[in-house]
N, C-alpha and C. Protein backbone atom coordinates (compact mmCIF):
# COMPACT_ATOMS: atom_id res chain seq x y z
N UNK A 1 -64.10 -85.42 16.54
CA UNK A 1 -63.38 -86.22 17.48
C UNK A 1 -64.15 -86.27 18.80
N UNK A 2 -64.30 -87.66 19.13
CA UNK A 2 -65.29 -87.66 20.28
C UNK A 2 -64.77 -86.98 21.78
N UNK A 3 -62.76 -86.85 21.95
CA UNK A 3 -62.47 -86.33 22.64
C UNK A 3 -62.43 -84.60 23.09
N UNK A 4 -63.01 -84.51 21.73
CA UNK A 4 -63.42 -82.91 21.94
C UNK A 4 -64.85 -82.61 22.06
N UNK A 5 -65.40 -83.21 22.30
CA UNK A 5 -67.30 -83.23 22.50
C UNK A 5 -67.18 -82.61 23.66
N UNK A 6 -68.20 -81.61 24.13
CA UNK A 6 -68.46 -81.07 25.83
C UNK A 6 -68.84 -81.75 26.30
N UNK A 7 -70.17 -82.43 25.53
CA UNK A 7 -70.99 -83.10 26.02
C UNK A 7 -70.45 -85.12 27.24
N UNK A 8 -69.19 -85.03 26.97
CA UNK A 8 -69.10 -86.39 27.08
C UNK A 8 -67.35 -86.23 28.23
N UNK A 9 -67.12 -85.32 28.38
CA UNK A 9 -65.98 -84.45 28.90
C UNK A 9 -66.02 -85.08 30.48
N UNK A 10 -67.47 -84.77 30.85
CA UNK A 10 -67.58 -85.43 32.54
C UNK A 10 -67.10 -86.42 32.58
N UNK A 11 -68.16 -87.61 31.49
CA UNK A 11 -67.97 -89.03 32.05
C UNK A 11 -66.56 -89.54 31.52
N UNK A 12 -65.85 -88.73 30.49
CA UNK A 12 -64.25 -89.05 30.37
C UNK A 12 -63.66 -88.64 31.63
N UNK A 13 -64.02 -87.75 32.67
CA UNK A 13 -62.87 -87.58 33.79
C UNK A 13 -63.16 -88.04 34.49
N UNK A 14 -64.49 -88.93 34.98
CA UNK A 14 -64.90 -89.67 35.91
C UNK A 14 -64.16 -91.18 35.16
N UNK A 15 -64.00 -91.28 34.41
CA UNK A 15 -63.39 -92.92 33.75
C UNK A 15 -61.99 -92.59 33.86
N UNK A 16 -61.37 -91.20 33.90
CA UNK A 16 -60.03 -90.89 34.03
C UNK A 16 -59.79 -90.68 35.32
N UNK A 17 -60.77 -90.74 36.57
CA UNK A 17 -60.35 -90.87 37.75
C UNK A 17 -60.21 -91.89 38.34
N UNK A 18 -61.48 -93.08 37.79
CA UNK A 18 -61.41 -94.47 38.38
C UNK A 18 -60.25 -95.12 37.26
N UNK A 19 -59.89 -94.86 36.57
CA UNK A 19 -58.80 -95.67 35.87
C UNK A 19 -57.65 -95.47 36.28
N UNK A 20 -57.38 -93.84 37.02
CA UNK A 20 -56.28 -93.42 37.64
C UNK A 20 -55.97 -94.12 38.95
N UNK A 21 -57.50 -94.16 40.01
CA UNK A 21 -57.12 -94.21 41.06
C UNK A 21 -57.32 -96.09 41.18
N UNK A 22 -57.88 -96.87 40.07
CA UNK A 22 -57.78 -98.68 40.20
C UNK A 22 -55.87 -98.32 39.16
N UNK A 23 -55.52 -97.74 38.91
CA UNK A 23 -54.11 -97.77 38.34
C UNK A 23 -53.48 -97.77 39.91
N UNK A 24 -53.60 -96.80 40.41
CA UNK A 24 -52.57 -96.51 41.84
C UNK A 24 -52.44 -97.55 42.42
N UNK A 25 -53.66 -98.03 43.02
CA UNK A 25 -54.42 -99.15 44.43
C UNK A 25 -53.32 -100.39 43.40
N UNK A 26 -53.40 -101.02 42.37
CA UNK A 26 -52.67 -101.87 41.69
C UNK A 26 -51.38 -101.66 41.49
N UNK A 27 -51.02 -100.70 41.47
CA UNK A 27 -49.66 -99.89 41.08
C UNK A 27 -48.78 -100.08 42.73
N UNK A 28 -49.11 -100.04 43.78
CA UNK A 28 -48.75 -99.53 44.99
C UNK A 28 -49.23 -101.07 45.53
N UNK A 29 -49.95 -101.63 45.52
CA UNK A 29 -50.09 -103.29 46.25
C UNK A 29 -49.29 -104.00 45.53
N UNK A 30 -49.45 -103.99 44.17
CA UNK A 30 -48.84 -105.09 43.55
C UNK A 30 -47.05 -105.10 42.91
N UNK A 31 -47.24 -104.00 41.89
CA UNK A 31 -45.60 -103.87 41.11
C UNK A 31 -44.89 -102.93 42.29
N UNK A 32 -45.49 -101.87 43.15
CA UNK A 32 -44.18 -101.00 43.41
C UNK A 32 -43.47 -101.63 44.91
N UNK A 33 -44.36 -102.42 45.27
CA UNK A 33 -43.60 -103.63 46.74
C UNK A 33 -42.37 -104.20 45.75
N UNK A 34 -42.99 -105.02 44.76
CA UNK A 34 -41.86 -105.89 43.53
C UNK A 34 -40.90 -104.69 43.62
N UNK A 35 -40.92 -103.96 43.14
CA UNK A 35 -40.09 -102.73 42.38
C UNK A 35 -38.99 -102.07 43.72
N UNK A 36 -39.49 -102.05 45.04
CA UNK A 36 -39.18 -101.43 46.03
C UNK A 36 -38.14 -102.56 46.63
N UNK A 37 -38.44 -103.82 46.74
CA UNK A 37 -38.00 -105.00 47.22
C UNK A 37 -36.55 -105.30 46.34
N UNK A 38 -36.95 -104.92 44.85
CA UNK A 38 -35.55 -105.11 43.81
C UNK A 38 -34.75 -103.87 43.93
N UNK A 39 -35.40 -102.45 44.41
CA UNK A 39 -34.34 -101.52 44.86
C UNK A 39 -33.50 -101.80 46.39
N UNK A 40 -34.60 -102.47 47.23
CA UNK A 40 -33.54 -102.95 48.83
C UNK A 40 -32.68 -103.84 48.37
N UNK A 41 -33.12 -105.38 47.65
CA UNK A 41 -32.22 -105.83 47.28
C UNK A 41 -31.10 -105.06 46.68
N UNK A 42 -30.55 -104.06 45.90
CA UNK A 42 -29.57 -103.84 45.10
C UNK A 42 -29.15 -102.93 46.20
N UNK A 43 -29.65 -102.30 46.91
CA UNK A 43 -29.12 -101.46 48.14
C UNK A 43 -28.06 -102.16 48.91
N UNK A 44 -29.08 -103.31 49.30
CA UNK A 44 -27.95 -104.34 50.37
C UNK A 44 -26.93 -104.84 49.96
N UNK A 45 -27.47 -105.29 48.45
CA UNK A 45 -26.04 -106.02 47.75
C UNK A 45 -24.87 -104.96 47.28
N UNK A 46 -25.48 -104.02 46.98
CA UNK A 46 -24.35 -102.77 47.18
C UNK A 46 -23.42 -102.42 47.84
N UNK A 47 -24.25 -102.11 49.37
CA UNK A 47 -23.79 -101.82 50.43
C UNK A 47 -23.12 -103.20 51.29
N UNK A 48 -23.22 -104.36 50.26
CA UNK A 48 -22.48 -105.77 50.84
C UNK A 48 -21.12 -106.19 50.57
N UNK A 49 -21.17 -106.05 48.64
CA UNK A 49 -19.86 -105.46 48.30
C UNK A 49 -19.22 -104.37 48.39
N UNK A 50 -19.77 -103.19 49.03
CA UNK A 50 -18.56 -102.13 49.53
C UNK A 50 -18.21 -102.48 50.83
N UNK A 51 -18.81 -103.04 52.13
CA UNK A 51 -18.27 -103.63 53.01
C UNK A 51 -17.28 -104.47 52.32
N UNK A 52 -17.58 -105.54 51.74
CA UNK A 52 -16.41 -107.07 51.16
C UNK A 52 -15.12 -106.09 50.69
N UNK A 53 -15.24 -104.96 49.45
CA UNK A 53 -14.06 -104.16 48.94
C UNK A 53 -13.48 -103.80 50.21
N UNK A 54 -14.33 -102.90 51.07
CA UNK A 54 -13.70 -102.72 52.36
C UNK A 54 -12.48 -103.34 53.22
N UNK A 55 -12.91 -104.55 53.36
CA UNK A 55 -12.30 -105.95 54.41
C UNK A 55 -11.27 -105.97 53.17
N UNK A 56 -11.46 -106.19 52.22
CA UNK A 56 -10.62 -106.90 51.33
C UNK A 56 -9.27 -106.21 51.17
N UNK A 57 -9.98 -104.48 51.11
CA UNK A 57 -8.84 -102.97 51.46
C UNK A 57 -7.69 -103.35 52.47
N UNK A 58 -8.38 -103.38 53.77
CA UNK A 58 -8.09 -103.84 54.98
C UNK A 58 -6.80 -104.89 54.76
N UNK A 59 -7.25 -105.99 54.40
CA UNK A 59 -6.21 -107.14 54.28
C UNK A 59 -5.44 -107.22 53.28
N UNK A 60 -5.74 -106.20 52.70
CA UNK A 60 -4.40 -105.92 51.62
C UNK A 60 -3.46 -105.02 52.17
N UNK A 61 -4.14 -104.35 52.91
CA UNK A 61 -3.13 -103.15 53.44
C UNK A 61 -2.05 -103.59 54.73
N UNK A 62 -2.63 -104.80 55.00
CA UNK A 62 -2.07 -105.49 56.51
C UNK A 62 -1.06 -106.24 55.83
N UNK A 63 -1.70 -107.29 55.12
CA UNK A 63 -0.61 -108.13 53.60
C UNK A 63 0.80 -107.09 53.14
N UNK A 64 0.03 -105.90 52.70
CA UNK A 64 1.17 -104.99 52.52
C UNK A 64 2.41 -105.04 53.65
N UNK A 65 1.73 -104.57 54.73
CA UNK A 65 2.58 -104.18 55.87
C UNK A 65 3.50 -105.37 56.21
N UNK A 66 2.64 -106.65 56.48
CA UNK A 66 3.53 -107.94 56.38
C UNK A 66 4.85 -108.06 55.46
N UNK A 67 4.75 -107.66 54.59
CA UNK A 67 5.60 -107.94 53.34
C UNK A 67 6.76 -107.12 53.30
N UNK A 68 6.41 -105.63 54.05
CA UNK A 68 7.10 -104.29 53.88
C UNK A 68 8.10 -104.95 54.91
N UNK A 69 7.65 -105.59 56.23
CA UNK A 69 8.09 -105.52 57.67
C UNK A 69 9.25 -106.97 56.62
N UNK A 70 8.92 -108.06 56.33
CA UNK A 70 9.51 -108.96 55.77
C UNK A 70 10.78 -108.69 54.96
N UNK A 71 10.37 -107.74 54.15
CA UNK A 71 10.90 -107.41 53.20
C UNK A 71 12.35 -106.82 53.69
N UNK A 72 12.09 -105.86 55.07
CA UNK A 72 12.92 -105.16 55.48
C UNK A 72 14.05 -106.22 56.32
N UNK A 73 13.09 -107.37 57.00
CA UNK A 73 13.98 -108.09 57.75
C UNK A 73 15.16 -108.62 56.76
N UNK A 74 14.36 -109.28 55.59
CA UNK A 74 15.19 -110.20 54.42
C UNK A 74 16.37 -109.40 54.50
N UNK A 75 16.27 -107.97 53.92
CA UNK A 75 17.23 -107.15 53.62
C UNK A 75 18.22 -106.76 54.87
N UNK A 76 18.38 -106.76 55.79
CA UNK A 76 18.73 -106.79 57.27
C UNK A 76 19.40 -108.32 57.12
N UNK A 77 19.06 -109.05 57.00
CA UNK A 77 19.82 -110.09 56.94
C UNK A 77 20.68 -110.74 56.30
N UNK A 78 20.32 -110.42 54.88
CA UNK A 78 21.33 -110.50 54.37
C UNK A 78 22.31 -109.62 53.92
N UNK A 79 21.87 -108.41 54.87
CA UNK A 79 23.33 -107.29 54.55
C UNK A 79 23.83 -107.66 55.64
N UNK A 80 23.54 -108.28 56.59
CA UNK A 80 24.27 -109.22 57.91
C UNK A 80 25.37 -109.98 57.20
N UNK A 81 24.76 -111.50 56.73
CA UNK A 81 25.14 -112.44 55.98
C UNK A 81 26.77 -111.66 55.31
N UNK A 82 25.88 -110.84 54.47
CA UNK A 82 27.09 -110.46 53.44
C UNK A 82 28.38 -109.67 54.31
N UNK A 83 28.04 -108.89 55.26
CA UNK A 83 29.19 -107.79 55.90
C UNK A 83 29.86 -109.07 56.31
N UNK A 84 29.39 -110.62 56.96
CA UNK A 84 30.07 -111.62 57.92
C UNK A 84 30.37 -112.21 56.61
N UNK A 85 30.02 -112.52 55.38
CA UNK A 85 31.25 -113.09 54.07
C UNK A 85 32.18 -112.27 54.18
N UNK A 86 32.13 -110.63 54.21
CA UNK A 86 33.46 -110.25 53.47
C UNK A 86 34.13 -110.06 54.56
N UNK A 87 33.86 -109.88 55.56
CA UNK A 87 35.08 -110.06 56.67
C UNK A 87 35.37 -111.28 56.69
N UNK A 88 34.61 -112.29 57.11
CA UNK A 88 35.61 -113.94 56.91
C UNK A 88 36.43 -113.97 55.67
N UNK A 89 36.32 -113.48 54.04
CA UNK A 89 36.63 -113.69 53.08
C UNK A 89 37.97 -112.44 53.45
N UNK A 90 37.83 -111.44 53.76
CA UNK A 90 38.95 -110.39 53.97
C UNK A 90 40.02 -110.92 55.02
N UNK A 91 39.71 -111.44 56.06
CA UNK A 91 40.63 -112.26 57.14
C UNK A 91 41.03 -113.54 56.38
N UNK A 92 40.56 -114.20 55.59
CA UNK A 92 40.57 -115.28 54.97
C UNK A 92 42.15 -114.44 53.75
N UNK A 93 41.62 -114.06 53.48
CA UNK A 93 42.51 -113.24 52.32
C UNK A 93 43.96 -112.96 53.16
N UNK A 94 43.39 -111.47 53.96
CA UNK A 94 44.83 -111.40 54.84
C UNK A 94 45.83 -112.76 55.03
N UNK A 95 45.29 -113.82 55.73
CA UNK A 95 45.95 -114.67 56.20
C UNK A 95 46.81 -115.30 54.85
N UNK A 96 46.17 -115.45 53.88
CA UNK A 96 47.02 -116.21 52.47
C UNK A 96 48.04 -114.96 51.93
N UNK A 97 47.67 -113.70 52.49
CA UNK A 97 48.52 -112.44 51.68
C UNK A 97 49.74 -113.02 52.74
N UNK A 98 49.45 -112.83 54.08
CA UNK A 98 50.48 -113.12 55.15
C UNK A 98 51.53 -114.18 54.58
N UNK A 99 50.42 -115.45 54.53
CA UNK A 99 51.49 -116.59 54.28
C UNK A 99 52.51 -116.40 52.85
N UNK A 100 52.02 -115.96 51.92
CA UNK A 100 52.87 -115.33 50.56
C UNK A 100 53.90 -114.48 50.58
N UNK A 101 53.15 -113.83 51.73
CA UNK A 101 54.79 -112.87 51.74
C UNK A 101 55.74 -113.46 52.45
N UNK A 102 55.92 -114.18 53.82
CA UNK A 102 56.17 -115.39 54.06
C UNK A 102 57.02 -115.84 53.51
N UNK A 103 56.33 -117.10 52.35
CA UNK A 103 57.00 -117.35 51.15
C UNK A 103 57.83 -117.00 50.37
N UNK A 104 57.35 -115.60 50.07
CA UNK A 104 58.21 -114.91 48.88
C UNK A 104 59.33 -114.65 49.76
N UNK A 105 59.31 -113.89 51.24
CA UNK A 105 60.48 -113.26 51.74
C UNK A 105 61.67 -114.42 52.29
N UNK A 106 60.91 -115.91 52.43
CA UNK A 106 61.83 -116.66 52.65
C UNK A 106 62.48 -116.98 51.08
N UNK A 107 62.11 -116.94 49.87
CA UNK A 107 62.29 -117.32 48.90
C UNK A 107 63.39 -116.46 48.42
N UNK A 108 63.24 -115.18 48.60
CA UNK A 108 63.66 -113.53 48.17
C UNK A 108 65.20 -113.87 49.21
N UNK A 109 65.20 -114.49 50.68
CA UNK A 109 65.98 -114.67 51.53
C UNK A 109 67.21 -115.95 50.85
N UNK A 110 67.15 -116.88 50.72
CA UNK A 110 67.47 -117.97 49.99
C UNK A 110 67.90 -117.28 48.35
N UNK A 111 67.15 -116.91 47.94
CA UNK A 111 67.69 -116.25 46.29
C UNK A 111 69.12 -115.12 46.76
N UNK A 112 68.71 -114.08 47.76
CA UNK A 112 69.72 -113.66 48.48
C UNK A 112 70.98 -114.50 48.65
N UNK A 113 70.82 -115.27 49.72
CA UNK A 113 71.81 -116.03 50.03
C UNK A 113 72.67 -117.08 48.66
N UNK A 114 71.89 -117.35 47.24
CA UNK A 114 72.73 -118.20 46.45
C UNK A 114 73.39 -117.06 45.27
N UNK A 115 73.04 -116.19 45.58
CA UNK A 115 73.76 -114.97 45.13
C UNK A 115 74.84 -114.36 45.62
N UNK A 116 74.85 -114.43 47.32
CA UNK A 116 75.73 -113.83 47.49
C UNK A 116 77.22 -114.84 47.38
N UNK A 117 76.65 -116.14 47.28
CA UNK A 117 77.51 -117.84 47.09
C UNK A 117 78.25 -117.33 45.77
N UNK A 118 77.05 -116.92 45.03
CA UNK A 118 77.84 -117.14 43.54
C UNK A 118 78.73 -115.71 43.47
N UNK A 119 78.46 -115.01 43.64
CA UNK A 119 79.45 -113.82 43.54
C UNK A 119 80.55 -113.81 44.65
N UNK A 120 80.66 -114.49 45.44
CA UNK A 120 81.87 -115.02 46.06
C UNK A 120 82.65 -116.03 45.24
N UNK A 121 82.24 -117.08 44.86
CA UNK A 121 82.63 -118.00 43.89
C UNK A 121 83.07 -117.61 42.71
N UNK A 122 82.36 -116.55 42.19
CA UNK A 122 82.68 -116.03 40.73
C UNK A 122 84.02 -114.83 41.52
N UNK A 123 84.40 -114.13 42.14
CA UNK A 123 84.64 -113.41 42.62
C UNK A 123 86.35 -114.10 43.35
N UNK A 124 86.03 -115.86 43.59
CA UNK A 124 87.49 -116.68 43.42
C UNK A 124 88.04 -117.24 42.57
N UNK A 125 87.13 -117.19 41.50
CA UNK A 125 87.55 -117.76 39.79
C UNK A 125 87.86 -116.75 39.48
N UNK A 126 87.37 -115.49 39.65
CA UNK A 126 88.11 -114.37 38.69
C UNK A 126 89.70 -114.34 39.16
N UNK A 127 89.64 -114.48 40.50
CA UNK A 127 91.39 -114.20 41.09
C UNK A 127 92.52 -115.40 40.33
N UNK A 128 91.43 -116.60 40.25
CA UNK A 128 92.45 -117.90 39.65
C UNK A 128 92.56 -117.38 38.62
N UNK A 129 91.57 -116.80 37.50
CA UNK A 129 91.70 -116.02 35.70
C UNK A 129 92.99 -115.39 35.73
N UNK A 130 92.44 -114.66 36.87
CA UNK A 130 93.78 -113.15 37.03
C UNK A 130 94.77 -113.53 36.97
N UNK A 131 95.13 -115.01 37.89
CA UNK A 131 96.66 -115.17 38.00
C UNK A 131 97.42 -115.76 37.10
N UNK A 132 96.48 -116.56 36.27
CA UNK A 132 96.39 -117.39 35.33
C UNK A 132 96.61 -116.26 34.08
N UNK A 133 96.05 -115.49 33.84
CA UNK A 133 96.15 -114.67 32.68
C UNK A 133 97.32 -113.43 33.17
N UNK A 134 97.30 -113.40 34.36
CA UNK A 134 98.68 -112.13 34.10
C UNK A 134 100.07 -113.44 33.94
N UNK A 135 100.07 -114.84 34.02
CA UNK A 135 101.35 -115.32 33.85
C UNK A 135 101.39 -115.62 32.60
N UNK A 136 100.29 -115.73 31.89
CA UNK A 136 100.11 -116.00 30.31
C UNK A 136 100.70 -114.71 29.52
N UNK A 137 100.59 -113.38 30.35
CA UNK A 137 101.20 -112.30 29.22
C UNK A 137 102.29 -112.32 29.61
N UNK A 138 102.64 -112.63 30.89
CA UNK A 138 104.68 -112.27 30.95
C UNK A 138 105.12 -113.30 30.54
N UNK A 139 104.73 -114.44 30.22
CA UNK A 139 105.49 -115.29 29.70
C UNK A 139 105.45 -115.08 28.00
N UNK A 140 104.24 -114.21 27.36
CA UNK A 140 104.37 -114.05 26.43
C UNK A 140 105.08 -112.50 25.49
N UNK A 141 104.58 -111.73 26.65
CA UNK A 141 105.66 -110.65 26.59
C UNK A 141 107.20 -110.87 26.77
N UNK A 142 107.37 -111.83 28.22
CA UNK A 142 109.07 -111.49 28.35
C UNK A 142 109.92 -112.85 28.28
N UNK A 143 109.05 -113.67 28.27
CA UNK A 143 109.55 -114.97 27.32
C UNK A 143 109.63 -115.85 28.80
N UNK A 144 109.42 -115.48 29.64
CA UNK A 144 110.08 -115.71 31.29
C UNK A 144 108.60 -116.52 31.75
N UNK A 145 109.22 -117.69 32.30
CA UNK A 145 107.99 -118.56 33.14
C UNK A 145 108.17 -118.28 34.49
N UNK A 146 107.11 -117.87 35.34
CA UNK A 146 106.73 -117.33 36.38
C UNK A 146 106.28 -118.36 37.10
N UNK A 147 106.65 -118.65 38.62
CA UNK A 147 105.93 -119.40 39.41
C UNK A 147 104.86 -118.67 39.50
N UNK A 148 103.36 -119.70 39.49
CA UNK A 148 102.13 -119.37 40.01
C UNK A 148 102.18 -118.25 41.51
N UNK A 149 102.73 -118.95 42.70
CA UNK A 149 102.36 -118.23 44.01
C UNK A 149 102.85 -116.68 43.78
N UNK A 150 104.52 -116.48 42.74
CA UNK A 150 104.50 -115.09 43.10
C UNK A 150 103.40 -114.55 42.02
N UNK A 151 102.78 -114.60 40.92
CA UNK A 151 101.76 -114.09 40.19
C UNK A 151 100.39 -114.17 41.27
N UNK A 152 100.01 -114.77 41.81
CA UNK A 152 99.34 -114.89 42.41
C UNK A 152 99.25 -113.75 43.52
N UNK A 153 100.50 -113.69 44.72
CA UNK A 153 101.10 -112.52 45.60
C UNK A 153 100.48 -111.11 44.59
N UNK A 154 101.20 -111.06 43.38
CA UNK A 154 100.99 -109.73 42.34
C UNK A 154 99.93 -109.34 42.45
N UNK A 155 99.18 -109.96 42.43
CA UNK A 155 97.61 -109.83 41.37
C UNK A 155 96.71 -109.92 42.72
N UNK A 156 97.22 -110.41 44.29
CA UNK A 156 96.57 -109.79 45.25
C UNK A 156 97.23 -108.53 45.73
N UNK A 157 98.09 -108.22 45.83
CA UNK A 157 98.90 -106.81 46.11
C UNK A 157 98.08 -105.72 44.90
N UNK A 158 97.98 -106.31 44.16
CA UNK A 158 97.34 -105.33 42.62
C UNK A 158 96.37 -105.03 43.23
N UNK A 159 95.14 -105.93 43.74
CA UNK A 159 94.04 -105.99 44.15
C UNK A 159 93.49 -105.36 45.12
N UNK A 160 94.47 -105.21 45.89
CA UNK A 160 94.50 -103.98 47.83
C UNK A 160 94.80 -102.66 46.85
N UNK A 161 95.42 -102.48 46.35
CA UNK A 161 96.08 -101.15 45.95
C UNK A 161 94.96 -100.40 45.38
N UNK A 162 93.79 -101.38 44.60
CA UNK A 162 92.48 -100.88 43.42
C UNK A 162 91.99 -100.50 44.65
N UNK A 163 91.84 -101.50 46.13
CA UNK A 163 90.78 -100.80 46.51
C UNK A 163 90.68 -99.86 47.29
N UNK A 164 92.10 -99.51 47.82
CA UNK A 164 92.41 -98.48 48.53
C UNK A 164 92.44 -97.19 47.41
C-alpha cells in the first residue's frame, strides 16, 4: 500500500497541508459567509417571530381584559335590567292582587248582603208555613176552623217563648 511507504510519507503531508490549508482559504471565503449569513438569517427570523408571538401575547391579553371588563359590565346590567323587571312586575302584581281583593271583598260583600235577604225572606215564609200548618192540624185534630190572625198571634207568642 503506497500509503504505508516511508519513503513518500513527506510529500503526502506536504499535499495534506496544501489541500488542508486551499480547503480552509475556500471553506472560510466562499461556503462559511453562505453558511453564516443562513445562520443570521434564521437568527433574525427567529428572534422576529418571538417578538410577533410576543405583541400578539400582548394583544391577546389586553383583548382578554377588554372582554373580562365587558363581560362584567353586560352582567351588571342586566342584573340591573332584571332587579327593575321584577320590581315593576312585583308592583305590577301587587296592584292586580289589590284590585282582586277589591273585587272579591265587594263580591263576598253583596253575596253577604243576598243572603242575609234570603234568610230573612225564608225566615217570613217559614212564619206564613207555621201559621198555615199549625191551623191545618187543629182543624184536623179538633175538627174546629181557626181564624188565621189568632194562629198567627200563637205561633208568634210560640216563637218569643223558644227564644227566651
Amino acid at each position: 500500500m503506497p500509503q504505508f511507504e516511508f519513503a513518500t510519507v513527506p510529500s503526502q503531508i506536504i499535499w495534506l497541508a496544501i489541500t488542508f490549508v486551499a480547503l480552509y482559504f475556500i471553506m472560510s471565503w466562499f461556503a462559511l459567509p453562505k453558511v453564516g449569513g443562513v445562520i443570521e438569517q434564521r437568527t433574525n427570523r427567529i428572534a422576529g417571530d418571538l417578538d410577533e408571538a410576543d405583541r400578539l401575547r400582548r394583544d391577546a391579553e389586553r383583548s382578554t381584559e377588554v372582554y373580562q371588563t365587558s363581560l362584567a359590565e353586560a352582567r351588571a346590567k342586566a342584573h340591573t335590567i332584571h332587579q327593575e323587571k321584577r320590581d315593576a312586575t312585583t308592583a305590577e302584581l301587587e296592584t292586580i292582587r289589590k284590585a282582586v281583593e277589591a273585587e272579591l271583598e265587594e263580591k263576598l260583600s253583596a253575596a253577604e248582603t243576598r243572603i242575609s235577604e234570603m234568610r230573612n225572606k225564608a225566615l217570613a215564609e217559614i212564619k206564613d208555613v207555621a201559621v198555615d200548618t199549625a191551623g191545618d192540624i187543629i182543624e184536623r185534630l179538633s175538627g174546629i176552623t181557626v181564624d188565621r190572625p189568632v194562629v198567627a198571634a200563637a205561633v208568634e207568642s210560640a216563637g218569643r217563648a223558644g227564644k227566651a
